[in-house]
C-alpha atoms as a PDB file:
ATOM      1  CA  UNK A   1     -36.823 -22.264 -11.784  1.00  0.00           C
ATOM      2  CA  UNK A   2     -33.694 -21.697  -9.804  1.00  0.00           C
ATOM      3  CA  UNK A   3     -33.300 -19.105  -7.463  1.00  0.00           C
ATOM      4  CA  UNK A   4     -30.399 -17.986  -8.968  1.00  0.00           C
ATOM      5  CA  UNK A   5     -31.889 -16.360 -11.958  1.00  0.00           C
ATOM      6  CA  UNK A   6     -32.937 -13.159 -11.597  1.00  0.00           C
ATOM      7  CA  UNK A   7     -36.157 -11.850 -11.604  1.00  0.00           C
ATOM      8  CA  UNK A   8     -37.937  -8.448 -11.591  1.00  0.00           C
ATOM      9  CA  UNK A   9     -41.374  -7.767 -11.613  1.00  0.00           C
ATOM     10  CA  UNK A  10     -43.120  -5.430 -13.719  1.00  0.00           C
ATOM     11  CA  UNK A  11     -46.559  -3.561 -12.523  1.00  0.00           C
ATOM     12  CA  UNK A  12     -48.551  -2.160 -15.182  1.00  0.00           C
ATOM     13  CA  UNK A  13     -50.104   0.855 -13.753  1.00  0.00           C
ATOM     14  CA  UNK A  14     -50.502   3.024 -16.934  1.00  0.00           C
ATOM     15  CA  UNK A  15     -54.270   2.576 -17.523  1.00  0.00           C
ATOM     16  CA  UNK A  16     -57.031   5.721 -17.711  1.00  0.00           C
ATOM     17  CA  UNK A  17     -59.451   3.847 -15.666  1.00  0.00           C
ATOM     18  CA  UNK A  18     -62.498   5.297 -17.098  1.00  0.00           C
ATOM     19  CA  UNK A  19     -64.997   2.945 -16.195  1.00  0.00           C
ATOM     20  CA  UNK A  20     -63.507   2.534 -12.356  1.00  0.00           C
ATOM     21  CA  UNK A  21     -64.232   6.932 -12.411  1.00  0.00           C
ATOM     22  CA  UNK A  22     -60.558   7.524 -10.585  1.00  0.00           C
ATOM     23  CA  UNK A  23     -57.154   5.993 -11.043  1.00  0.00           C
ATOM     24  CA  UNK A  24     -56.724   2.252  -9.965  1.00  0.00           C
ATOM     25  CA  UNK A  25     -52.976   2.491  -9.359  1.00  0.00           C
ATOM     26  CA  UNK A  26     -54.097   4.849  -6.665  1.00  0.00           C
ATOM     27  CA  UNK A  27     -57.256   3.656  -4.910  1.00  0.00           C
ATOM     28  CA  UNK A  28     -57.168   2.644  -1.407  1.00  0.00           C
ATOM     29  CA  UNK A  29     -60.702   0.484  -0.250  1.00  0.00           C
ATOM     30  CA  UNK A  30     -60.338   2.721   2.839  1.00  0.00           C
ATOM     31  CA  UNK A  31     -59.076   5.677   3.624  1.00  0.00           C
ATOM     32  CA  UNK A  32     -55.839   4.004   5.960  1.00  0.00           C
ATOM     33  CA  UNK A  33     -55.300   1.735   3.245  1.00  0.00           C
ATOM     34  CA  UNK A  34     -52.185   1.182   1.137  1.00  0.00           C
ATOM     35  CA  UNK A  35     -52.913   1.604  -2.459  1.00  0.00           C
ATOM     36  CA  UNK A  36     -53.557  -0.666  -4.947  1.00  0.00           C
ATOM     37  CA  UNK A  37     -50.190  -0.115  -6.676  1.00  0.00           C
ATOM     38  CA  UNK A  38     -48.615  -0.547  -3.465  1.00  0.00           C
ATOM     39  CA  UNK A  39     -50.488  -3.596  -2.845  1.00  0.00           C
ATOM     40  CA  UNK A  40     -49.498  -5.363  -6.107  1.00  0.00           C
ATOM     41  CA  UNK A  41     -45.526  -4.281  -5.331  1.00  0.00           C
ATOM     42  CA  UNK A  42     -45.875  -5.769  -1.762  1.00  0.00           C
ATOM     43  CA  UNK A  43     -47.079  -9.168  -3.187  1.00  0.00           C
ATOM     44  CA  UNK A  44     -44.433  -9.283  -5.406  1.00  0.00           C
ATOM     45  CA  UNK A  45     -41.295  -7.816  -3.614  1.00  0.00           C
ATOM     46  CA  UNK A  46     -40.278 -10.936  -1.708  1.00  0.00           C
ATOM     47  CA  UNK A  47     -40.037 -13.087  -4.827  1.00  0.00           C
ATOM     48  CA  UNK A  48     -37.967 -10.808  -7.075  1.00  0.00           C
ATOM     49  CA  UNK A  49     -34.920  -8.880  -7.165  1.00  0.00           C
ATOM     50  CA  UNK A  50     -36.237  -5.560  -8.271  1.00  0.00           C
ATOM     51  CA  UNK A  51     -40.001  -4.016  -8.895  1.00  0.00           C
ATOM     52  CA  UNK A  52     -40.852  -2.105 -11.519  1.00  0.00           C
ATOM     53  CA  UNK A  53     -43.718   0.158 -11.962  1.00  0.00           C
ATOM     54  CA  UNK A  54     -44.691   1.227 -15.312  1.00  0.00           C
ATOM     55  CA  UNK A  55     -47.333   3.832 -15.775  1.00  0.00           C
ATOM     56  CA  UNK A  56     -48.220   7.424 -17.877  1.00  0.00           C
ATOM     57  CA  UNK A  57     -46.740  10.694 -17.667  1.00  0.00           C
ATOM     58  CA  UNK A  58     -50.510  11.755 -15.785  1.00  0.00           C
ATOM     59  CA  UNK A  59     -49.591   9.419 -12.450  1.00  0.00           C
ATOM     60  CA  UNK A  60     -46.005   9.118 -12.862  1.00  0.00           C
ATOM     61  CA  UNK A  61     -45.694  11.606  -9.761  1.00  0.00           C
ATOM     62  CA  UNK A  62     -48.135  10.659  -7.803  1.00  0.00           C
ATOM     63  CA  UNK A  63     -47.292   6.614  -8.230  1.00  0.00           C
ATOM     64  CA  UNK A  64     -43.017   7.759  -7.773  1.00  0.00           C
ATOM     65  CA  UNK A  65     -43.828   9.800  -4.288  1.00  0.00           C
ATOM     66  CA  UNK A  66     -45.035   6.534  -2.992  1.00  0.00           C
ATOM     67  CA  UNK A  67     -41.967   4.757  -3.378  1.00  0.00           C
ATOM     68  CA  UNK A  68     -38.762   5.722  -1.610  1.00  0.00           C
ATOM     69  CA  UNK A  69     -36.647   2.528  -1.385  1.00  0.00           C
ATOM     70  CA  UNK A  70     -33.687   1.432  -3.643  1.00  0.00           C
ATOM     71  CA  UNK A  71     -36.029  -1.545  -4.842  1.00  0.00           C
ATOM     72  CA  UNK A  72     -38.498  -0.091  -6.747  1.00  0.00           C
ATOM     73  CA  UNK A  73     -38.272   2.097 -10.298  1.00  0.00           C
ATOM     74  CA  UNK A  74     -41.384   4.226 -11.122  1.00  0.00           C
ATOM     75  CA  UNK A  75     -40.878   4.041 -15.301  1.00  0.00           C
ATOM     76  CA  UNK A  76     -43.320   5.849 -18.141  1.00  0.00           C
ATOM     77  CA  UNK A  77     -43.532   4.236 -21.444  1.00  0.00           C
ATOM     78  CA  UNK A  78     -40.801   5.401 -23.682  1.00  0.00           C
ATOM     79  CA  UNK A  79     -40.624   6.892 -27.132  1.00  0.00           C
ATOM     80  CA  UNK A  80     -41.590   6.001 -30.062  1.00  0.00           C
ATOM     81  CA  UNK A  81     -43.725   3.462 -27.779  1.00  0.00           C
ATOM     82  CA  UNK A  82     -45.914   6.208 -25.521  1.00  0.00           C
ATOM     83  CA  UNK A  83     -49.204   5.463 -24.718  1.00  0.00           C
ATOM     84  CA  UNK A  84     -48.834   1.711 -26.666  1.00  0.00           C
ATOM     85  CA  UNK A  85     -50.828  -0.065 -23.640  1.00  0.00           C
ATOM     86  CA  UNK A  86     -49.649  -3.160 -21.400  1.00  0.00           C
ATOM     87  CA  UNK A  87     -46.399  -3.829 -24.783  1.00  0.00           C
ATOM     88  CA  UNK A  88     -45.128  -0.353 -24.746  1.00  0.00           C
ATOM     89  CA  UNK A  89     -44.757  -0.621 -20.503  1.00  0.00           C
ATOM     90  CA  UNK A  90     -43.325  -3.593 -20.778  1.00  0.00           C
ATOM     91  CA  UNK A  91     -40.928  -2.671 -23.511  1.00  0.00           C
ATOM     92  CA  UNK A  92     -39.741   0.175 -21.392  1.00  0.00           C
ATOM     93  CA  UNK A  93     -39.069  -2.152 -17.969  1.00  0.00           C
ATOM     94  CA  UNK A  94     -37.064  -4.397 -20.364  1.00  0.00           C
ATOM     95  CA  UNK A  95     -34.929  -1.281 -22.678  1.00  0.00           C
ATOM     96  CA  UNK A  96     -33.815  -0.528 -18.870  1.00  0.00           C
ATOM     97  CA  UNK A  97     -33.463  -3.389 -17.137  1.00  0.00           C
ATOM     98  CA  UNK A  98     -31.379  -6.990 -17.733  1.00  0.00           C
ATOM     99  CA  UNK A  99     -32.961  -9.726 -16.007  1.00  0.00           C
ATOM    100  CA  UNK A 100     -33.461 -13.526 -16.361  1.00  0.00           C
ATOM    101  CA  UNK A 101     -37.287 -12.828 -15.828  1.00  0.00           C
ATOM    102  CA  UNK A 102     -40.012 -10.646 -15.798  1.00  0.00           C
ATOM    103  CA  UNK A 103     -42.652 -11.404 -13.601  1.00  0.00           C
ATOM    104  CA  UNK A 104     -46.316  -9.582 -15.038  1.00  0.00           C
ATOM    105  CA  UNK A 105     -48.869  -7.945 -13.313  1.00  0.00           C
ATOM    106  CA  UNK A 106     -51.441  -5.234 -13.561  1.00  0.00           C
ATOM    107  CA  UNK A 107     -52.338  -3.204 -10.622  1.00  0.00           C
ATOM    108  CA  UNK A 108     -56.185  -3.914 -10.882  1.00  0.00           C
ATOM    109  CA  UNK A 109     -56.326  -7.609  -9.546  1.00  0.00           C
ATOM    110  CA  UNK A 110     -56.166  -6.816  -5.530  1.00  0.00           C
ATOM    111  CA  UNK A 111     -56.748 -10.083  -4.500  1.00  0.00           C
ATOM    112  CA  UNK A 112     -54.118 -11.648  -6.387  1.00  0.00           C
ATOM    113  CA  UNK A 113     -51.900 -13.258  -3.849  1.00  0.00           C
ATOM    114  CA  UNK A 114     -47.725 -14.093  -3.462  1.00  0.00           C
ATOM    115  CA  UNK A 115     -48.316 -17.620  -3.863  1.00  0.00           C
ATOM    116  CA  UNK A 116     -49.717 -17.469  -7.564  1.00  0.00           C
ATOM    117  CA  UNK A 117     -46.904 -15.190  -8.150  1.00  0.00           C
ATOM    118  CA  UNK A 118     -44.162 -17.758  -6.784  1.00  0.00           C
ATOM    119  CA  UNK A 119     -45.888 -20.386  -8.712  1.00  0.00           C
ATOM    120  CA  UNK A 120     -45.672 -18.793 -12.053  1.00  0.00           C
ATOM    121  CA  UNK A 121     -42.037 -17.835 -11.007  1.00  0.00           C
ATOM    122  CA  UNK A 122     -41.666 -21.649 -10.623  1.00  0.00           C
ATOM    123  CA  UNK A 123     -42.702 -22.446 -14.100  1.00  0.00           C
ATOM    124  CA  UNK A 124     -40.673 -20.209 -15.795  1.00  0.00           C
ATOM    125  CA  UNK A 125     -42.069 -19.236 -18.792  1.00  0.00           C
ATOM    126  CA  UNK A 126     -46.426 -19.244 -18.163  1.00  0.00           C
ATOM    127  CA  UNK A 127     -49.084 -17.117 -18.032  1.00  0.00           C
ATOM    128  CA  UNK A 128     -52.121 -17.536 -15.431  1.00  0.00           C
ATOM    129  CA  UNK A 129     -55.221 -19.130 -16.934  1.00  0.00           C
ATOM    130  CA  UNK A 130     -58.448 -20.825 -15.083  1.00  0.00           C
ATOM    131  CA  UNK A 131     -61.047 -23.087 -16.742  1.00  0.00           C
ATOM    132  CA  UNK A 132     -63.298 -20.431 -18.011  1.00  0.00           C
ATOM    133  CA  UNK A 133     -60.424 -17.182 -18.755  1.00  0.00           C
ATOM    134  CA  UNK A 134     -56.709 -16.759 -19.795  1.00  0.00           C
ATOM    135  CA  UNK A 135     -55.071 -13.861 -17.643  1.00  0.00           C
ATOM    136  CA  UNK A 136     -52.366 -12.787 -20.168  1.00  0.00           C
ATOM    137  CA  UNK A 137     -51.060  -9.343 -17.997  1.00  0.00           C
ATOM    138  CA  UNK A 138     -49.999 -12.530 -15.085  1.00  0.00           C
ATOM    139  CA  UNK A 139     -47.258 -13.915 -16.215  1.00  0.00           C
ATOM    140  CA  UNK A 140     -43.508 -14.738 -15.607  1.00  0.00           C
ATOM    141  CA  UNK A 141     -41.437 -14.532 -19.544  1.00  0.00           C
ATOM    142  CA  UNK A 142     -38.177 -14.386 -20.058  1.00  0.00           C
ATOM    143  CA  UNK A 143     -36.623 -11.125 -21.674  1.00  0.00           C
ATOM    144  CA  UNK A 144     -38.524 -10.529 -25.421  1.00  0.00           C
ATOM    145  CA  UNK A 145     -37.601  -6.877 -26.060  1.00  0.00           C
ATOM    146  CA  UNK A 146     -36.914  -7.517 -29.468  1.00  0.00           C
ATOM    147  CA  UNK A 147     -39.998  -9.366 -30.275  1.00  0.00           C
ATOM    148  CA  UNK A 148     -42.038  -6.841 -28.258  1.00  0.00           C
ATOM    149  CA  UNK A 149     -40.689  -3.913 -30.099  1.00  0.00           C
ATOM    150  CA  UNK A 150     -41.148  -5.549 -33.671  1.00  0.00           C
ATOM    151  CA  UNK A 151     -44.739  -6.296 -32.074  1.00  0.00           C
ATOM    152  CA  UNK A 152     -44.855  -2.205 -31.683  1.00  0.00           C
ATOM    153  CA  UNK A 153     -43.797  -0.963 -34.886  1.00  0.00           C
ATOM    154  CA  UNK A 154     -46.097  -3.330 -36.241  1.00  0.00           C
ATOM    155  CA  UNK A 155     -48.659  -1.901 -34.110  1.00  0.00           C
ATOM    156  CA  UNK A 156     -49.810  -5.193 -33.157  1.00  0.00           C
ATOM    157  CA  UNK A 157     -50.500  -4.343 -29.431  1.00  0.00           C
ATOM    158  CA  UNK A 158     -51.832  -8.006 -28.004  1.00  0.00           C
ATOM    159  CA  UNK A 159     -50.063  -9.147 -25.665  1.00  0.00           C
ATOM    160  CA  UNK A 160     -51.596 -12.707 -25.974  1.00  0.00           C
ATOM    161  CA  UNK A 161     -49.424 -12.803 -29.444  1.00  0.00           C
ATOM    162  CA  UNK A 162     -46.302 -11.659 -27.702  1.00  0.00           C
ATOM    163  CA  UNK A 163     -47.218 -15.039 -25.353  1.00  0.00           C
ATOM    164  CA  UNK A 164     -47.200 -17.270 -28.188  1.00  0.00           C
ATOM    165  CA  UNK A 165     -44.265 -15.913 -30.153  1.00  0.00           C
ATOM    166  CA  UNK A 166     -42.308 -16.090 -27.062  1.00  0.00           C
ATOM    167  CA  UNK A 167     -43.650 -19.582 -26.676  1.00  0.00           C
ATOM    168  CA  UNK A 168     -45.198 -19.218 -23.029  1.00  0.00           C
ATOM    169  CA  UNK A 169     -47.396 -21.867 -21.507  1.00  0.00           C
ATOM    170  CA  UNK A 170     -50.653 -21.486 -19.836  1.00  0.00           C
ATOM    171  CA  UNK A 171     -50.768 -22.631 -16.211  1.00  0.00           C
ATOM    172  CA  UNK A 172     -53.984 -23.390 -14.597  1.00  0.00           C
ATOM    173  CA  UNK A 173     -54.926 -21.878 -11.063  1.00  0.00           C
ATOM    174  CA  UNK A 174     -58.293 -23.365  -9.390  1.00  0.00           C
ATOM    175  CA  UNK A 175     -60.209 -19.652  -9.235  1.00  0.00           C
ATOM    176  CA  UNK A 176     -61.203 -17.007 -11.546  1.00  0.00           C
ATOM    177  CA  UNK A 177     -61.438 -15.190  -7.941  1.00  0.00           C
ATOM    178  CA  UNK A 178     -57.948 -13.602  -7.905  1.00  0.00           C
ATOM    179  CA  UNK A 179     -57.233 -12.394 -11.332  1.00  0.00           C
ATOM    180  CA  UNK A 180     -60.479 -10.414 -11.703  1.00  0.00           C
ATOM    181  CA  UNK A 181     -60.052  -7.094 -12.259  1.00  0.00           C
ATOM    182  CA  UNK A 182     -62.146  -4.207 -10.918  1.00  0.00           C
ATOM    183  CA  UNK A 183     -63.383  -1.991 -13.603  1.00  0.00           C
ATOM    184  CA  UNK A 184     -66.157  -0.655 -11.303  1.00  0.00           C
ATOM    185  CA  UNK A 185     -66.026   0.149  -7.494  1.00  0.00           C
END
């Protein structure tokens, strides 16, 4: 892809975290640690024009006092779409925004690195898969508001459907070791 589309990134940091027993968007391994949040919108910031962090009404103020720079936008989902998981985030990043490309991630996968990011940036359209699991929430699509907002008044809240209508491709990465998420400490 050419580096003269543009390209914003979109952190889904809306979650409850229930298993984990405290917010992931805000857990730091130690105590002089950035966040995880912050973590995710390091990774991504040199590879797109603009960060976006999507998350609930609950952590909107403590994820937005993290963030002081003319780069990043702390969002909440939007109505009619609140509390409509990874779709409804999304949605609201794109009702705001007008980009080229949205590049996916959630805030949960800490050892995801910049390089897989670039490399989905550099197909375009694809999602990160390995050989034994498809990681839907890492992706780089193009703008789909429409189709993810018919998706939401359908209530049809997978975002592997939103893939296919929108025709994204699976790209293969050699490790499961950076998408997993951590739903326990």
């Amino acid at each position: 892809m050419s580096k003269t589309k543009s390209i914003a990134g979109i952190i889904l940091a809306g979650g409850n975290s229930r298993r984990f027993g405290e917010d992931k968007a805000l857990y730091k391994e130690t105590p002089n640690a950035p966040t995880w949040v912050e973590q995710t919108a390091d990774k991504t910031r040199s590879l797109v024009d603009h960060v976006f962090i999507v998350t609930n009404q609950r952590l909107f103020p403590s994820i937005q006092a993290l963030f002081h720079d003319d780069t990043t936008t702390v969002l909440t989902d939007q109505e009619p779409f609140v509390d409509k998981g990874p779709l409804g985030g999304i949605h609201a990043v794109m009702n705001a925004s007008n980009y080229d490309h949205y590049l996916l991630s959630p805030t949960d996968t800490p050892h995801i690195t910049t390089a897989i990011f670039a490399e989905l940036i550099h197909q375009g359209n694809a999602y990160a898969a390995t050989e034994t699991a498809q990681h839907y929430l890492t992706a780089c699509i193009p703008p789909c508001k429409n189709e993810i907002e018919a998706m939401l008044r359908a209530d049809n809240l997978r975002i592997r459907q939103l893939l296919q209508t929108i025709g994204t491709q699976k790209h293969l990465f050699p490790s499961d070791i950076p998408f997993q998420n951590r739903n326990y400490k």
